[in-house]
Protein backbone atom coordinates (compact mmCIF):
# COMPACT_ATOMS: atom_id res chain seq x y z
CA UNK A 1 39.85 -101.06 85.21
CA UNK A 2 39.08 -100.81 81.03
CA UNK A 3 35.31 -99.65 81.81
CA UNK A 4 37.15 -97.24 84.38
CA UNK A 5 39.11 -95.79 81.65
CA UNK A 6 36.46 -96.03 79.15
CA UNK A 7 33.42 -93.93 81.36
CA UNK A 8 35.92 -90.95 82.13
CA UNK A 9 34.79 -87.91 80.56
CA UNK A 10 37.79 -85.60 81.57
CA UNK A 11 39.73 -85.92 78.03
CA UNK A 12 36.56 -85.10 76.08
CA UNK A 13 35.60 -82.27 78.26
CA UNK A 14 39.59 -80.68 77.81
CA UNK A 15 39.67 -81.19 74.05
CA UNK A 16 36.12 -79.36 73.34
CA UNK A 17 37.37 -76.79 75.75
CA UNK A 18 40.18 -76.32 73.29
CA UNK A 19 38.92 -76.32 70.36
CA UNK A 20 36.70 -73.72 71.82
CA UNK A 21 39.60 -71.27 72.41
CA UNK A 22 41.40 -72.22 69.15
CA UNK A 23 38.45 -71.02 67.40
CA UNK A 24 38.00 -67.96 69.65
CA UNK A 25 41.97 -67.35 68.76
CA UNK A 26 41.54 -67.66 64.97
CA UNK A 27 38.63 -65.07 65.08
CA UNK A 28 39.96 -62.74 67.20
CA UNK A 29 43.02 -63.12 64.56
CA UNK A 30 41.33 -62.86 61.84
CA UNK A 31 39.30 -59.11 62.82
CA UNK A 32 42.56 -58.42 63.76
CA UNK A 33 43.96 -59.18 60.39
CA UNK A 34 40.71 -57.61 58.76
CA UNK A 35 40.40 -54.49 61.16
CA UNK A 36 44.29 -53.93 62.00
CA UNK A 37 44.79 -50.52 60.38
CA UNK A 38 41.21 -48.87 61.70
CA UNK A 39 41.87 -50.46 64.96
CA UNK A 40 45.36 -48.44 64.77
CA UNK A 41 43.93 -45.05 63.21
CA UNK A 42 41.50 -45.39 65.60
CA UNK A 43 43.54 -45.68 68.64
CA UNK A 44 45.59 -43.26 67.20
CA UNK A 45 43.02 -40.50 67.14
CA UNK A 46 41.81 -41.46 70.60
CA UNK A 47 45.70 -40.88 71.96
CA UNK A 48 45.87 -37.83 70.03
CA UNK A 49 42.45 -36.71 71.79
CA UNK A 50 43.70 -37.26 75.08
C-alpha cells in the first residue's frame, strides 16, 4: 500500500502543470501591466477605423 502511494506520479504531474499556468498568468499580467495603455490606444484606433 506505502510503495503504492509512494510510485504515483499524478500529484507531481498536477503541481508542475500549475505552476506552469501561474507563471503563464503572472506574464500575461505583467505585459498587461507594462503594455495596458498602447494595448488600449491601440484598440482604440482599430475601433475608430472600423
Amino acid at each position: 500500500m506505502a510503495l503504492r502511494f509512494l510510485n504515483d506520479n499524478r500529484g507531481i504531474e498536477s503541481t508542475e502543470v500549475a505552476l506552469i499556468i501561474a507563471v503563464v498568468v503572472l506574464v500575461a499580467y505583467g505585459a498587461y501591466r507594462l503594455l495596458g495603455q498602447n494595448i488600449a490606444a491601440i484598440v482604440t484606433d482599430i475601433a475608430g477605423k472600423i
